[in-house]
Protein backbone atom coordinates (compact mmCIF):
# COMPACT_ATOMS: atom_id res chain seq x y z
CA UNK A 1 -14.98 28.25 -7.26
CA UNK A 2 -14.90 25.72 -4.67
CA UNK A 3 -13.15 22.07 -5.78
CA UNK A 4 -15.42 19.10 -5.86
CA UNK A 5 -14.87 16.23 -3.07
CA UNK A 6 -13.18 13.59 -4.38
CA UNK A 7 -15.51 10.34 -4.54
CA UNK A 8 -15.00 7.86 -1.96
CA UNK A 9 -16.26 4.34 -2.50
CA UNK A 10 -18.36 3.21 -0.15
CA UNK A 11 -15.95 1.38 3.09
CA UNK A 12 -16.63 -2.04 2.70
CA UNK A 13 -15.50 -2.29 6.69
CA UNK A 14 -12.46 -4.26 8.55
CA UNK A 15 -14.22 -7.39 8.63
CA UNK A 16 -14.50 -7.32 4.91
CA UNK A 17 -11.19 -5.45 4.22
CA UNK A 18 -9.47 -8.58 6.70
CA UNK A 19 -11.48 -11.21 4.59
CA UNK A 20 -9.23 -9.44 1.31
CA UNK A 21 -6.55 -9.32 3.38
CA UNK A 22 -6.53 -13.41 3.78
CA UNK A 23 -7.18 -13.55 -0.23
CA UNK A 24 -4.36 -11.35 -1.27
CA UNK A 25 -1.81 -13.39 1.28
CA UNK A 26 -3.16 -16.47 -0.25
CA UNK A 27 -2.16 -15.61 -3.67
CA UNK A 28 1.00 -14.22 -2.26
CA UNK A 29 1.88 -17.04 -0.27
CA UNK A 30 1.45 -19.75 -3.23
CA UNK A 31 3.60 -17.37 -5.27
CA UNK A 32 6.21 -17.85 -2.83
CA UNK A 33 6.14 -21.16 -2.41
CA UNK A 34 6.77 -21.57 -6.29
CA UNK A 35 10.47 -19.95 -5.54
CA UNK A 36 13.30 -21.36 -4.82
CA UNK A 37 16.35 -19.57 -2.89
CA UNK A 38 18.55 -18.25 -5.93
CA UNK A 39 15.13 -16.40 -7.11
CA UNK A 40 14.36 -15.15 -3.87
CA UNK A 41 17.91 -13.64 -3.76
CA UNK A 42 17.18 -11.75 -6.52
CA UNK A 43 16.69 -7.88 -7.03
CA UNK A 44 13.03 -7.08 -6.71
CA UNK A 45 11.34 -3.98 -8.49
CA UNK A 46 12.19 -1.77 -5.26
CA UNK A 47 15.54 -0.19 -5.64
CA UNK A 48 18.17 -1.45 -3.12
CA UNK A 49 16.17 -4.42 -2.02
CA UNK A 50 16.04 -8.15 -3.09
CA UNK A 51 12.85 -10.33 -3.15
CA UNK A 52 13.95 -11.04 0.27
CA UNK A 53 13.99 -7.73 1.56
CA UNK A 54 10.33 -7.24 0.44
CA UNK A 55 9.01 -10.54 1.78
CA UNK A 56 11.14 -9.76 5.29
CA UNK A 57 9.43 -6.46 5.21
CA UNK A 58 5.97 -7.97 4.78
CA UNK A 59 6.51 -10.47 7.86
CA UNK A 60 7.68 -7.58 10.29
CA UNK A 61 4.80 -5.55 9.18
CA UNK A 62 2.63 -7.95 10.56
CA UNK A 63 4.30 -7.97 13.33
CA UNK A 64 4.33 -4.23 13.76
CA UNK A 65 0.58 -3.94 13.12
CA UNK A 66 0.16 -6.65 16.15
CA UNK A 67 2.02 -4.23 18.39
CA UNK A 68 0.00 -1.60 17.13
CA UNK A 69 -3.07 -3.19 17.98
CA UNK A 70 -1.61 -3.89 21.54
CA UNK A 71 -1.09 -0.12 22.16
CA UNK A 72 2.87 -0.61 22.12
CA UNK A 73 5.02 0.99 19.36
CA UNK A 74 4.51 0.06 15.73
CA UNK A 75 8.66 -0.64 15.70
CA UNK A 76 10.73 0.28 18.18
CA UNK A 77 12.63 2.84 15.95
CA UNK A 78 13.58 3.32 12.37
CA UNK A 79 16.79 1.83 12.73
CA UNK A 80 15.53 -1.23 14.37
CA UNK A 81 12.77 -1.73 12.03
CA UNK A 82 15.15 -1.32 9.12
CA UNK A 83 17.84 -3.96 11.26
CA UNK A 84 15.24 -6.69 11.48
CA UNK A 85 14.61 -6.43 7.60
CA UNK A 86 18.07 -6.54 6.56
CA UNK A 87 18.85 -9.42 9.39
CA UNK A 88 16.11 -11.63 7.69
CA UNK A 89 16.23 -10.80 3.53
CA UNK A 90 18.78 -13.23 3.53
CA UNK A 91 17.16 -16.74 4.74
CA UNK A 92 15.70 -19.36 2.78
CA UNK A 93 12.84 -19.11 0.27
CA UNK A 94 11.38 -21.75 2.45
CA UNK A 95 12.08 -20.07 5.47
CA UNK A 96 10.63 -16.67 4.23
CA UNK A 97 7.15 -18.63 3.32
CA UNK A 98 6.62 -19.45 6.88
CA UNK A 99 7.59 -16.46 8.25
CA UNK A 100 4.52 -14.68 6.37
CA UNK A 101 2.97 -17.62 6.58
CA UNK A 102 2.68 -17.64 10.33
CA UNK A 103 2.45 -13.74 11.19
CA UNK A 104 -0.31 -13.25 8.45
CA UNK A 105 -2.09 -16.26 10.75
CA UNK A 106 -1.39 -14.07 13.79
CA UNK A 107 -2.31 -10.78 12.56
CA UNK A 108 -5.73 -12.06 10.90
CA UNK A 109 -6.43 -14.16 14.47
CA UNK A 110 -5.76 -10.68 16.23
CA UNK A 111 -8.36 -8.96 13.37
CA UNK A 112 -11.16 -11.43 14.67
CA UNK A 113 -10.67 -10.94 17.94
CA UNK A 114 -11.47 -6.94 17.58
CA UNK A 115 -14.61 -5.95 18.82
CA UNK A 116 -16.58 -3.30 17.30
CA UNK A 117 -15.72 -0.56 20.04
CA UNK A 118 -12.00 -1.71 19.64
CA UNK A 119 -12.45 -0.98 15.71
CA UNK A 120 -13.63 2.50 16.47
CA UNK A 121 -10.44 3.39 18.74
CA UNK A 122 -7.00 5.79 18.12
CA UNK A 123 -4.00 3.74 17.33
CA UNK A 124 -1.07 5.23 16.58
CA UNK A 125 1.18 4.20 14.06
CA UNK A 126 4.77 5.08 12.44
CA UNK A 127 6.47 8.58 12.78
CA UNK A 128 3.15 9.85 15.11
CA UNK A 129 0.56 9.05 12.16
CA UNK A 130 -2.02 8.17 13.86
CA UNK A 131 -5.56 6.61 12.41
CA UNK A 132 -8.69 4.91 13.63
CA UNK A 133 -7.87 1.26 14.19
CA UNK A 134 -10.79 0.10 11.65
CA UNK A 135 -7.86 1.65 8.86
CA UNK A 136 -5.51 -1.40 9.75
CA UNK A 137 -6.84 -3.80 7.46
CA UNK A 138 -6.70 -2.10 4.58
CA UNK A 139 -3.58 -0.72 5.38
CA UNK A 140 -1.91 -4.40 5.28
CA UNK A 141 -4.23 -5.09 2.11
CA UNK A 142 -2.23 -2.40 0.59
CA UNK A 143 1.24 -3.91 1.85
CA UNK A 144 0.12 -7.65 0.42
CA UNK A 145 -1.14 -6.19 -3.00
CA UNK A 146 1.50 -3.15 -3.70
CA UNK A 147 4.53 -5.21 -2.81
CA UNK A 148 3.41 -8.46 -4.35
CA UNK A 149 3.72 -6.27 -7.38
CA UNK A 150 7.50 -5.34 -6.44
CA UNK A 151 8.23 -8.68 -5.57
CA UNK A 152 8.84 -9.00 -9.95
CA UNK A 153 6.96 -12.71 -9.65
CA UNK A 154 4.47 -12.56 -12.76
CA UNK A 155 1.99 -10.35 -10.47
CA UNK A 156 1.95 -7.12 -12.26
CA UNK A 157 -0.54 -3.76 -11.71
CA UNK A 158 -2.93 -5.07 -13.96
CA UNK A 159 -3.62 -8.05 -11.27
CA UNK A 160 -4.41 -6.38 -8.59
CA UNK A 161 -8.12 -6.67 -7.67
CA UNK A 162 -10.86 -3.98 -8.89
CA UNK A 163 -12.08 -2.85 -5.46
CA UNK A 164 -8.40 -2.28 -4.14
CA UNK A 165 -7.67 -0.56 -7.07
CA UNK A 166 -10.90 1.75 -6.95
CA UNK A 167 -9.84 2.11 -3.13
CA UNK A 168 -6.40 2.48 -3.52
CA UNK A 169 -6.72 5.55 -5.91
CA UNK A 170 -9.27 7.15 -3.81
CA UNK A 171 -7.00 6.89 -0.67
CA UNK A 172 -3.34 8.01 -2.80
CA UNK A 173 -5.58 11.14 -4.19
CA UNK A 174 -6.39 12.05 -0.69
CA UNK A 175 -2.40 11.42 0.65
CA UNK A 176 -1.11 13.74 -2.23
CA UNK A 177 -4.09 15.86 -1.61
CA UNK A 178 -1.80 19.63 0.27
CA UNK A 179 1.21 17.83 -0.15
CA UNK A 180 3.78 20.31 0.10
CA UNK A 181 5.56 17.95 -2.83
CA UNK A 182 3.15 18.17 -5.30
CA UNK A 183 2.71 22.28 -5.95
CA UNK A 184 0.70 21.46 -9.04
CA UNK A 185 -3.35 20.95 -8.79
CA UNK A 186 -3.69 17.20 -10.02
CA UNK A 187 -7.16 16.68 -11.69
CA UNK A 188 -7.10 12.50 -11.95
CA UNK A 189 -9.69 11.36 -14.35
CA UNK A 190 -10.65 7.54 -14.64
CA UNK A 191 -11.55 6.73 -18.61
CA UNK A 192 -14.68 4.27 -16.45
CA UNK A 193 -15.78 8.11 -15.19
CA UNK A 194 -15.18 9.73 -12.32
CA UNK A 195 -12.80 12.63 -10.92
CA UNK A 196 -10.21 12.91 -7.94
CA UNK A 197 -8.65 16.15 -7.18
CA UNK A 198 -5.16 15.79 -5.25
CA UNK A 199 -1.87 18.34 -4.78
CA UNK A 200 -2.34 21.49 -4.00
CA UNK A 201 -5.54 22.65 -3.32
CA UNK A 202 -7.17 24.82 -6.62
CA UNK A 203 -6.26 28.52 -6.76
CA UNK A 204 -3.24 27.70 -4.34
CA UNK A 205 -0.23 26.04 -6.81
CA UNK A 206 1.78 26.66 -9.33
CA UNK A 207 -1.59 25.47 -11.88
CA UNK A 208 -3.15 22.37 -12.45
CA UNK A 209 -2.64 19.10 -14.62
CA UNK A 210 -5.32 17.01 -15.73
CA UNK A 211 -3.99 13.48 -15.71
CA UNK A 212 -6.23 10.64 -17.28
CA UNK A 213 -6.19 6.98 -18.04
CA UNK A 214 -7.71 3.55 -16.02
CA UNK A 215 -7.57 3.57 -12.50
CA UNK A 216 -4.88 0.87 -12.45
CA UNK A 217 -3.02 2.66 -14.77
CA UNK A 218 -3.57 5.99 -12.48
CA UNK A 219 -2.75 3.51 -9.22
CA UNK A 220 0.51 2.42 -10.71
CA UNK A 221 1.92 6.59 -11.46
CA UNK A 222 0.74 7.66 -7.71
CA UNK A 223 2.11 4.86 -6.03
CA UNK A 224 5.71 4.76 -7.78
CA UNK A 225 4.84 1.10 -9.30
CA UNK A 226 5.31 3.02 -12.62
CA UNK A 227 6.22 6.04 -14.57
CA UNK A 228 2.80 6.87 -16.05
CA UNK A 229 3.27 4.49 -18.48
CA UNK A 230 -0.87 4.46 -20.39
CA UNK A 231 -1.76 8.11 -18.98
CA UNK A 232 -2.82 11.40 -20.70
CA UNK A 233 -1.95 14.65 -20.52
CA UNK A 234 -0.94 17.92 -22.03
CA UNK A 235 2.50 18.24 -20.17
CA UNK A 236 4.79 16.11 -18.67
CA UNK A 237 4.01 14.27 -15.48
CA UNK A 238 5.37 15.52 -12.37
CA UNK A 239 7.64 13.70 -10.49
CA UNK A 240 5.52 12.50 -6.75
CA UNK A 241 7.21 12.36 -3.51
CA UNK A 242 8.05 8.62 -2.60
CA UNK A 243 5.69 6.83 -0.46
């Protein structure tokens, strides 16, 4: 029997996706300004990193996606990518505010200056990934909204927006989706209706799983923001490659 399509909701677009993008960095960026530099020292939810290593890793991916949008390299390799983060965890909170701050300003200018043939082009991206440029703003939305969330600020899973939630599911189930991690078939089912089939293709794994609970709750277990804390099913969860 062939497996259903997953169901995408409908692309909204990069204008719209960049008008989220300023939204989410709004909220972020007030949160930020509410800390002072003993709390942004502080372990966030990602293991190994403080707040400061999340917010530095926000502000160079701004940066990155600028290059990428200039045709150069996203970062100029893993180790320098991971050298700029660690060089800049440790400034002020203040200092870490206008850092994202003022490459969120230049990445969103650099949005509005796209043209609709631009949107449409090949850009290439980390590790020779390489997507349509019209992906990018969503791609940062997920960065603002996901590591907000890590950041351990008051901004938890059940804050992030409806429509990046709805999106964000639809674009994890189709990342897991022949993932040579996940030999299980993962049926996802949203209690608000609505199926997404991701892992191994059916008929090709080890059998299937049929996880179910809310989106957000769904969101959290496939993005590693949680264990599967409010989902269903007969067996234990399987343990997802990390993003």
């Amino acid at each position: 029997m062939t497996q259903p399509a997953n169901p995408s909701p409908p692309a909204p677009g990069p204008a719209a996706d960049a008008a989220s993008v300023r939204d989410a960095t709004d909220r972020l960026l007030a949160a930020v300004a509410q800390l002072d530099d003993a709390t942004a020292a502080k372990p966030s939810l990602l293991p190994g990193w403080t707040r400061g290593h999340v917010l530095a890793h926000l502000a160079r991916n701004a940066d990155a996606l600028l290059n990428v949008l200039a045709a150069r390299p996203m970062y100029a390799s893993g180790d320098v990518r991971d050298a700029d983060i660690e060089r800049d965890a440790h400034r002020s909170a203040a200092a870490h505010h206008e850092d994202l701050r003022d490459t969120a300003l230049r990445l969103d200018g650099a949005f509005a200056a796209q043209s609709e043939a631009a949107w449409e082009r090949t850009v290439e991206l980390r590790n020779g990934v390489t997507d349509l440029a019209n992906s990018l703003p969503f791609r940062r939305w997920i960065e603002i909204e996901l590591h907000h969330v890590d950041l351990g600020i008051g901004y938890g899973l059940d804050d992030l927006p409806g429509a990046f939630v709805e999106r964000e599911l639809d674009n994890m189930a189709r990342r897991f989706l022949g993932h040579p991690g996940v030999p299980l078939t993962l049926v996802l089912r949203s209690e608000y209706g609505g199926t997404w089939y991701t892992g191994a293709p059916e008929g090709t794994g080890s059998g299937s799983l049929v996880v179910a609970g809310t989106p957000t709750a769904l969101v959290g277990w496939l993005t590693g923001r949680s264990t599967g804390s409010g989902l269903a099913a007969p067996e234990p969860l399987p343990v997802l490659p990390s993003l």
